[in-house]
PDB file of N, CA and C in Angstrom:
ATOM      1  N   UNK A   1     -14.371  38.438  36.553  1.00  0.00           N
ATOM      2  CA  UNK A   1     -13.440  38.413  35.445  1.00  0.00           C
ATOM      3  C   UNK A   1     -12.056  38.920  35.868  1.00  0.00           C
ATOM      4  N   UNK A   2     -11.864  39.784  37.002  1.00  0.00           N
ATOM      5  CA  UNK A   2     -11.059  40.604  36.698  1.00  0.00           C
ATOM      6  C   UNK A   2     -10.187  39.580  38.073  1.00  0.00           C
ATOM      7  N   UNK A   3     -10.359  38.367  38.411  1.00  0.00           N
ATOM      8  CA  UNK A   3     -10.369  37.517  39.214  1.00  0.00           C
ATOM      9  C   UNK A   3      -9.636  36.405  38.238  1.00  0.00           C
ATOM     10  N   UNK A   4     -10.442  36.253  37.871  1.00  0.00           N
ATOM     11  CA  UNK A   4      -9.335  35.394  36.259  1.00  0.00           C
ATOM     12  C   UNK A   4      -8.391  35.767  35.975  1.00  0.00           C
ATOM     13  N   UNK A   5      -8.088  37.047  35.300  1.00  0.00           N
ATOM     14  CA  UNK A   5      -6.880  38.134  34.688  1.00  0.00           C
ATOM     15  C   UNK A   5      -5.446  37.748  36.292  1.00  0.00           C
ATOM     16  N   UNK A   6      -5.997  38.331  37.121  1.00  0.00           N
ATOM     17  CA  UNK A   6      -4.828  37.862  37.730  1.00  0.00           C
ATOM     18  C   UNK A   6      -4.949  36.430  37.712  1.00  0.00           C
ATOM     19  N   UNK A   7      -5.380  35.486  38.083  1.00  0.00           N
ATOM     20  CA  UNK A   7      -4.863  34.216  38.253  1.00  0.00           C
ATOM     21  C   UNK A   7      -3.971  34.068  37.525  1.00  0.00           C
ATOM     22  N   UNK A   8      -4.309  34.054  35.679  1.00  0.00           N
ATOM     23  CA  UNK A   8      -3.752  33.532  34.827  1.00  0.00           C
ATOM     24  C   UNK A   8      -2.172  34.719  34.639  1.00  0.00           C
ATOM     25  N   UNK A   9      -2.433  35.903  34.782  1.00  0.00           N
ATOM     26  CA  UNK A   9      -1.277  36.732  34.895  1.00  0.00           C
ATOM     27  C   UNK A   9      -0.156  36.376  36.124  1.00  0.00           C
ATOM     28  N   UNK A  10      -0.601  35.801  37.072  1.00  0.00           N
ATOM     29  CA  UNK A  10       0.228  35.248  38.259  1.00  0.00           C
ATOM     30  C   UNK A  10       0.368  33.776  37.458  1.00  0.00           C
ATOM     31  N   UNK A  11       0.074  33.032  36.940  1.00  0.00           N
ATOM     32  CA  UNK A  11       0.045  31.308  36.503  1.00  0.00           C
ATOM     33  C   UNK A  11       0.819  31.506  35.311  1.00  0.00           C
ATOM     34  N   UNK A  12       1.190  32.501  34.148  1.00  0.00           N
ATOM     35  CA  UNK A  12       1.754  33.306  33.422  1.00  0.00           C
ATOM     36  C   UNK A  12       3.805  33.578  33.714  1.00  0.00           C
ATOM     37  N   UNK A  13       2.991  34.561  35.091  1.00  0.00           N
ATOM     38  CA  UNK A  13       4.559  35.091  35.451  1.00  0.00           C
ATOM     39  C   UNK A  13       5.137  34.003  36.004  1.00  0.00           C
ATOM     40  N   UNK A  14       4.307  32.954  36.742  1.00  0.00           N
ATOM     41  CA  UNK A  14       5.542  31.774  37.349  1.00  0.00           C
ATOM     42  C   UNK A  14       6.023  30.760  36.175  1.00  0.00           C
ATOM     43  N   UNK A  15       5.248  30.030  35.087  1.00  0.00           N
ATOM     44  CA  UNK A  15       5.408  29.758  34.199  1.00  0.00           C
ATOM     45  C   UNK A  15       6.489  29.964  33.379  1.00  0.00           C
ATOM     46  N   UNK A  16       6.783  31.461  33.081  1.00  0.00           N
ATOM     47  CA  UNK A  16       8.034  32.077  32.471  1.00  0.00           C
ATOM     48  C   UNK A  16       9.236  32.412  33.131  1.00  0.00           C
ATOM     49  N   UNK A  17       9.007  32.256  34.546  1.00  0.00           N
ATOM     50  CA  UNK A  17       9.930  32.502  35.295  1.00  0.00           C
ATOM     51  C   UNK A  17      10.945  30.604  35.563  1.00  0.00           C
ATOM     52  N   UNK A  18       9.794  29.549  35.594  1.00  0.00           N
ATOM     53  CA  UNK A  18      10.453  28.247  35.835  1.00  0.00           C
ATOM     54  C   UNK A  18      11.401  28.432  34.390  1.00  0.00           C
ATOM     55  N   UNK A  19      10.810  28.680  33.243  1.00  0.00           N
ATOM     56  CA  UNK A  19      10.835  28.054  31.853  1.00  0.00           C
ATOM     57  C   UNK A  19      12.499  29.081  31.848  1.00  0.00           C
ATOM     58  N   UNK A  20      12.837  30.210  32.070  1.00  0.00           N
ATOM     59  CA  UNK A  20      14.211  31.079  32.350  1.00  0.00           C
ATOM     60  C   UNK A  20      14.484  30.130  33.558  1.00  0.00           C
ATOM     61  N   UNK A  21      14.210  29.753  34.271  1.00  0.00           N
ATOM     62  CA  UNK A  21      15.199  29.197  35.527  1.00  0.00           C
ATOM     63  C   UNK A  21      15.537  28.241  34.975  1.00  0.00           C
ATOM     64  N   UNK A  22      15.082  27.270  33.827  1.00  0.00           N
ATOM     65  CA  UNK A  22      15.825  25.898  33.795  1.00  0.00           C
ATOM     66  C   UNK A  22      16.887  26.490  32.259  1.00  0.00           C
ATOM     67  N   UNK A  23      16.107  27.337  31.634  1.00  0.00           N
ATOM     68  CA  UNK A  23      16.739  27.297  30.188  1.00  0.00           C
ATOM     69  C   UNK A  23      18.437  28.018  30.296  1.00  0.00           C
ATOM     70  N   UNK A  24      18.243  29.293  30.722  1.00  0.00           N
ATOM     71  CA  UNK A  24      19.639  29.799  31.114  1.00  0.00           C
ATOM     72  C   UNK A  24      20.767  29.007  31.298  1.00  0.00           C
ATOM     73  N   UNK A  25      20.439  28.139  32.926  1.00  0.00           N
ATOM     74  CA  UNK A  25      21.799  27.038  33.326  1.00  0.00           C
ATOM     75  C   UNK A  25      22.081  25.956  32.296  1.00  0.00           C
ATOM     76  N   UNK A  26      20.995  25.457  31.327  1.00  0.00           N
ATOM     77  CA  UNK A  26      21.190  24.838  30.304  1.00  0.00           C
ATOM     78  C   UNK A  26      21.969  24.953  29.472  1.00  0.00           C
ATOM     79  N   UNK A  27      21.803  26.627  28.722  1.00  0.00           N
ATOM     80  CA  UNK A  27      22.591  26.763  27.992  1.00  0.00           C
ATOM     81  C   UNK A  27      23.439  27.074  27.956  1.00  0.00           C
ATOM     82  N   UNK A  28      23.922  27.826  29.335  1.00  0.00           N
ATOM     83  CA  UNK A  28      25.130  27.490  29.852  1.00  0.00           C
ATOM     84  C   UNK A  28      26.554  26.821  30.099  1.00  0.00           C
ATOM     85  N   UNK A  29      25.604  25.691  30.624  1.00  0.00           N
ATOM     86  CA  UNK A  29      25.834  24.119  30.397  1.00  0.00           C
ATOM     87  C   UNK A  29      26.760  23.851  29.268  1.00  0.00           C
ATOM     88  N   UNK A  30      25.637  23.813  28.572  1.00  0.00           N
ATOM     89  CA  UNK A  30      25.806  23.338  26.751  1.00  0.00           C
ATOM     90  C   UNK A  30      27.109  24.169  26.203  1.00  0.00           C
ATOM     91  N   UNK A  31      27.005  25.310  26.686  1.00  0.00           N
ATOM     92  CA  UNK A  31      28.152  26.266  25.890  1.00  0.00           C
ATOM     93  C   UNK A  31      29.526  25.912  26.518  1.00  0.00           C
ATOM     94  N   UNK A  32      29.649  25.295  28.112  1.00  0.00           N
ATOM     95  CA  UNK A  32      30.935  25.566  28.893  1.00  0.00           C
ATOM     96  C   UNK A  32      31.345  23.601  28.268  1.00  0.00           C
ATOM     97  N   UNK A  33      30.424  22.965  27.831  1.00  0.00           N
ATOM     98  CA  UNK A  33      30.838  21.573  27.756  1.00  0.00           C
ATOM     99  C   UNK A  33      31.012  21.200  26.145  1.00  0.00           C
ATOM    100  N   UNK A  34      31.479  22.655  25.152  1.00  0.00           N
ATOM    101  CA  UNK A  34      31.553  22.094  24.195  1.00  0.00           C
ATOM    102  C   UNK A  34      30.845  21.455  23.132  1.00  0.00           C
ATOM    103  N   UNK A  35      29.120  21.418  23.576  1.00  0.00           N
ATOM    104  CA  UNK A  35      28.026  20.782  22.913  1.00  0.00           C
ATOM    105  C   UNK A  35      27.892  21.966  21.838  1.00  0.00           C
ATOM    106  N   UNK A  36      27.854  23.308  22.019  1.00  0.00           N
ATOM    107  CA  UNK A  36      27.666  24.065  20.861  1.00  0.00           C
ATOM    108  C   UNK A  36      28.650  23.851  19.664  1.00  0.00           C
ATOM    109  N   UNK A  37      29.832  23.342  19.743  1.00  0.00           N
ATOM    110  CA  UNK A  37      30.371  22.823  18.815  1.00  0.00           C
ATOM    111  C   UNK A  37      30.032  21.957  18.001  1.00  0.00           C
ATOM    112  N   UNK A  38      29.131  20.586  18.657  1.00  0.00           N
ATOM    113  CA  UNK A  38      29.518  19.707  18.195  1.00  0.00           C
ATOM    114  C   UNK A  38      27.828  20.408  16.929  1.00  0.00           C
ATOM    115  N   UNK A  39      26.667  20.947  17.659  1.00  0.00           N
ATOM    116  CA  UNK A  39      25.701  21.357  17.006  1.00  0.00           C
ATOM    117  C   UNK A  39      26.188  22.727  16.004  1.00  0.00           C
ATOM    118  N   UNK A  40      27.438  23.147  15.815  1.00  0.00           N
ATOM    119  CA  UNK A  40      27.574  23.953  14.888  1.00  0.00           C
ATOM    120  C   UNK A  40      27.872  23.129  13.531  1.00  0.00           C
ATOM    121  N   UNK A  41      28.728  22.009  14.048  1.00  0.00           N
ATOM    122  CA  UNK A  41      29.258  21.055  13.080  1.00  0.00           C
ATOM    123  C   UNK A  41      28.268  20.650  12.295  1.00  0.00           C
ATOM    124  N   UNK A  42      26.815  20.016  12.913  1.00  0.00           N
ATOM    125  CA  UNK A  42      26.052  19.144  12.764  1.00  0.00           C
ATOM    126  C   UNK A  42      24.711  20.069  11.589  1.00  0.00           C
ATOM    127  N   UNK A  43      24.705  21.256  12.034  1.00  0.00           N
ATOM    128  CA  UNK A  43      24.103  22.272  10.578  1.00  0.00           C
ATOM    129  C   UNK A  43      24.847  22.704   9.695  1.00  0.00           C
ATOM    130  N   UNK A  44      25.990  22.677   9.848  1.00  0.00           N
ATOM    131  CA  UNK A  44      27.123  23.033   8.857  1.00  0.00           C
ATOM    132  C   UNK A  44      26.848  21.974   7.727  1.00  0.00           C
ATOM    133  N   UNK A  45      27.006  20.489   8.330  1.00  0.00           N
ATOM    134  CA  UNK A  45      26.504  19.241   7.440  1.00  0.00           C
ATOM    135  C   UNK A  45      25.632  19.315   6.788  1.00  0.00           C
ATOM    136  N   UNK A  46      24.420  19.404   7.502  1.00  0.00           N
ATOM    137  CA  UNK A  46      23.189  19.867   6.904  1.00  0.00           C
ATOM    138  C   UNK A  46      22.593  20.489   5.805  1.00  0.00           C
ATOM    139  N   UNK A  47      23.241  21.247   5.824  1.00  0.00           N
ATOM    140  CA  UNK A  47      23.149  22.537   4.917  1.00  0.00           C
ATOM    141  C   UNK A  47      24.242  22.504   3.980  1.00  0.00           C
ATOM    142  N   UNK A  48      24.694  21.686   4.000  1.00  0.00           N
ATOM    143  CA  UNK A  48      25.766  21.344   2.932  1.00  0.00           C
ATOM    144  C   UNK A  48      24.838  19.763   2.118  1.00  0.00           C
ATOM    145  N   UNK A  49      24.504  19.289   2.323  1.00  0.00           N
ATOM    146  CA  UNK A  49      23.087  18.464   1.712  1.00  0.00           C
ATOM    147  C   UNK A  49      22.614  18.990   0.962  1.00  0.00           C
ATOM    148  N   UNK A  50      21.821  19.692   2.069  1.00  0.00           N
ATOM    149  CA  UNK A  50      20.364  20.480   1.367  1.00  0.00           C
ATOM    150  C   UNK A  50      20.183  22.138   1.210  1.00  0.00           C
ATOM    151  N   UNK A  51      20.554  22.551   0.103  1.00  0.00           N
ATOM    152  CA  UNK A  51      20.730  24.188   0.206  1.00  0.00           C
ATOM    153  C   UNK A  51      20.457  25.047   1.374  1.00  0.00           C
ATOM    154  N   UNK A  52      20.168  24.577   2.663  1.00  0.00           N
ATOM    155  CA  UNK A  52      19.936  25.233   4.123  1.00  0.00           C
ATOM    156  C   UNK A  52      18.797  26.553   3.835  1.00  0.00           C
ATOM    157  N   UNK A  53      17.925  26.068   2.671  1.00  0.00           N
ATOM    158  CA  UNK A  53      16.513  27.013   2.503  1.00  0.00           C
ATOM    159  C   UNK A  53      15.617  26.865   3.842  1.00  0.00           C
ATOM    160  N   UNK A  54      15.346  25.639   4.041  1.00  0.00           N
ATOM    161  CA  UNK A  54      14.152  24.736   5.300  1.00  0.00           C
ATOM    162  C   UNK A  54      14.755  25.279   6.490  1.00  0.00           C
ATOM    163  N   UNK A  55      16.389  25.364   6.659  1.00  0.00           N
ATOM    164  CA  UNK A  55      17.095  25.073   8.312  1.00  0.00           C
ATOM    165  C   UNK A  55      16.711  27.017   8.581  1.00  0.00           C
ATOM    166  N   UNK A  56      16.512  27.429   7.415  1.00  0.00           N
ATOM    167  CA  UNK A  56      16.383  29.306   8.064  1.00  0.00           C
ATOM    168  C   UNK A  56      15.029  29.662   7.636  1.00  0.00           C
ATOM    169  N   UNK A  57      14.131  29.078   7.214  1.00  0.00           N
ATOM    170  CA  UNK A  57      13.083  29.359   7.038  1.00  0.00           C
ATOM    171  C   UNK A  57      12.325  28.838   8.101  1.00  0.00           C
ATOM    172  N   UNK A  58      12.512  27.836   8.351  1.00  0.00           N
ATOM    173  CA  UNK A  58      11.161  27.031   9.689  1.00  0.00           C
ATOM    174  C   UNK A  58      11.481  27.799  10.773  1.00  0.00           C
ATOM    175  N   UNK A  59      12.447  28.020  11.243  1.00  0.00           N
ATOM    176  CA  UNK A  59      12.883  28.596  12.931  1.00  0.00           C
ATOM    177  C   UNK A  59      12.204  30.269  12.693  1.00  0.00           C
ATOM    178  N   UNK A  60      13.291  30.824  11.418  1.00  0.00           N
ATOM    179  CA  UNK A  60      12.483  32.334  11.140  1.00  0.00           C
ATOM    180  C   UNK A  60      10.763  32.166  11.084  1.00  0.00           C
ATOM    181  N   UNK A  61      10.137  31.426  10.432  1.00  0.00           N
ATOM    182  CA  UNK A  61       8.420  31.455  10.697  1.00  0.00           C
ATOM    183  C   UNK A  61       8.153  31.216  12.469  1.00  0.00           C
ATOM    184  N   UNK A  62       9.132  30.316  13.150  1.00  0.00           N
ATOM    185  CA  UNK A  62       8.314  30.013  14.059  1.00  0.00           C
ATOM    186  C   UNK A  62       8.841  31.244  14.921  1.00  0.00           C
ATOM    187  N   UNK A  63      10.090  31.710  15.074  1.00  0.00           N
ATOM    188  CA  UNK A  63      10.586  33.115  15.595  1.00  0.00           C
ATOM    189  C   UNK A  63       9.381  34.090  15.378  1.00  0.00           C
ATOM    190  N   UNK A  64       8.649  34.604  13.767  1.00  0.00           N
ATOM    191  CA  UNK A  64       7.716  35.613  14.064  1.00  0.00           C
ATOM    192  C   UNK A  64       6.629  34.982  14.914  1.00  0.00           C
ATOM    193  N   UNK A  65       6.264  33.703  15.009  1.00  0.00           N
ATOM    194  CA  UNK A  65       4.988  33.863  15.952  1.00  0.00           C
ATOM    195  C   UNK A  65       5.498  33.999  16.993  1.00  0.00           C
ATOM    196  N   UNK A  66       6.525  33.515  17.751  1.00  0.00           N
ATOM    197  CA  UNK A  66       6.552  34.029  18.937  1.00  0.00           C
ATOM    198  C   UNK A  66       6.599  35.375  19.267  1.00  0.00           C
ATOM    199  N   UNK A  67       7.419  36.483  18.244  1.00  0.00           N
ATOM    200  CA  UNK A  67       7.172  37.743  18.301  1.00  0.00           C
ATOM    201  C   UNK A  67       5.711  37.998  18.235  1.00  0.00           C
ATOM    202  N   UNK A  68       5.035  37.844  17.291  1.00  0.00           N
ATOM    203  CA  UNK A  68       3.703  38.274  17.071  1.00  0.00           C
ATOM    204  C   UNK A  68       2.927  37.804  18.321  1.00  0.00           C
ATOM    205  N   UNK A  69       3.207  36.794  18.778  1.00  0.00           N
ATOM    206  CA  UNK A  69       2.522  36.387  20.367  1.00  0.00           C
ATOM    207  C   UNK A  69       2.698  37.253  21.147  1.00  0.00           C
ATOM    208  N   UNK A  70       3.683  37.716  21.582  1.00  0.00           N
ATOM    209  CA  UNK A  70       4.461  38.555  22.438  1.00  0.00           C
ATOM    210  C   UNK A  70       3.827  40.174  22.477  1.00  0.00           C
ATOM    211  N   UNK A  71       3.900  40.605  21.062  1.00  0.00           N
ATOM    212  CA  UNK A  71       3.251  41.739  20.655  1.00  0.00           C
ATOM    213  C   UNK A  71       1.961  41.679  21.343  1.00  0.00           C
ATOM    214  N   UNK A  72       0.990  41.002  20.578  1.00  0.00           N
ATOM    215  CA  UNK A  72      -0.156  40.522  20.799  1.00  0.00           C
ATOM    216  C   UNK A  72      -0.498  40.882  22.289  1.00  0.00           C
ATOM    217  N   UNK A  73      -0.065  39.941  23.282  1.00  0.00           N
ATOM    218  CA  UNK A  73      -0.182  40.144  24.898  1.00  0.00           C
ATOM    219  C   UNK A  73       0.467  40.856  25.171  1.00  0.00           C
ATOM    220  N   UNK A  74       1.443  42.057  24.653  1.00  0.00           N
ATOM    221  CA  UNK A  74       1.225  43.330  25.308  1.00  0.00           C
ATOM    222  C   UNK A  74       0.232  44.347  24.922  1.00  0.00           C
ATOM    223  N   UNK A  75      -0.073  44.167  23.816  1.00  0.00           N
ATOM    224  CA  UNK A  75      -1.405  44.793  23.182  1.00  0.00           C
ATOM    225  C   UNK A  75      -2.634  44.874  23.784  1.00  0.00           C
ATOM    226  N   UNK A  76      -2.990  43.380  24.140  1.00  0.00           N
ATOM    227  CA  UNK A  76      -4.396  42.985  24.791  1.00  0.00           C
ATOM    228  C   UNK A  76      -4.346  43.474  26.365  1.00  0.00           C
ATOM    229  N   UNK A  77      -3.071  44.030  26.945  1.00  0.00           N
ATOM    230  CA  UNK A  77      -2.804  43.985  28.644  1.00  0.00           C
ATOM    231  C   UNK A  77      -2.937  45.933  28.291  1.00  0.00           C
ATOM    232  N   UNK A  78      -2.039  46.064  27.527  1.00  0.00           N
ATOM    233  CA  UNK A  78      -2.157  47.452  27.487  1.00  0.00           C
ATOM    234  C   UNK A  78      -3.711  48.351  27.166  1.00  0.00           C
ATOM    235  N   UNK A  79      -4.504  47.307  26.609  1.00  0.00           N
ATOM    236  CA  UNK A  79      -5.488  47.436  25.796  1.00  0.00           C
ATOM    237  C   UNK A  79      -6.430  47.960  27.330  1.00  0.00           C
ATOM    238  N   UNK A  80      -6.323  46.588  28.347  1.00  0.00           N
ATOM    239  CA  UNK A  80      -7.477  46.459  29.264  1.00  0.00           C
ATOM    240  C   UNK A  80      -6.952  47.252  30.413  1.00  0.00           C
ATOM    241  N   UNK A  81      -5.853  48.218  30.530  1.00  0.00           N
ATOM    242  CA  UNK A  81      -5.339  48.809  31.255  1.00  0.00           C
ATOM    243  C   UNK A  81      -5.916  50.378  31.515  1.00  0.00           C
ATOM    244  N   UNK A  82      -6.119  50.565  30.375  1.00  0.00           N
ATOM    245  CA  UNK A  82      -6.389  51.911  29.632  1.00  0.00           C
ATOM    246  C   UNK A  82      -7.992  52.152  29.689  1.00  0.00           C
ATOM    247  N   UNK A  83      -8.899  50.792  29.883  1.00  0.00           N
ATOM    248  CA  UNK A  83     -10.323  50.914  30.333  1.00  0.00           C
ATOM    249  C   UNK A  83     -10.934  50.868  31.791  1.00  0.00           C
ATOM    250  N   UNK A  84      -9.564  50.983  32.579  1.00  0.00           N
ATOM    251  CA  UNK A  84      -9.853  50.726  33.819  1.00  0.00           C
ATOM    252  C   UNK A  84      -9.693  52.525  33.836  1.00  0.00           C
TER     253      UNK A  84
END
């Protein structure tokens, strides 16, 4: 078992490490070429439609699970740390 735990903790850390290596220069990117403009414009619209209830509610629900994920697997690591 304890043969698993690392695999997936090494298959884990490279995982999050590609997923920051591509996202950073992206947004980067996006910010030095003016695209955040054109996507500020484009919810501004939006939400001028439709009372912008949906555009801060869906991201905020999906924001806590990723917190609550996050929590979670430091919980369960801290958890099996403490029985060794």
């Amino acid at each position: 078992m304890a043969h698993m735990v690392k695999w997936w903790s090494r298959l884990a850390a490279a995982v999050t490490g590609a997923v920051l290596a591509l996202v950073v220069p992206v947004h980067a990117w996006a910010a030095s070429n003016g695209v955040d403009g054109i996507a500020v414009e484009a919810v501004k619209s939006r939400t001028r439609r439709r009372g912008g209830f949906g555009f801060f509610f869906l991201p905020g629900l999906c924001c806590l699970l990723v917190v609550a994920g996050v929590v979670l697997a430091i919980v369960l690591i801290s958890r099996n740390r403490r029985r060794r």
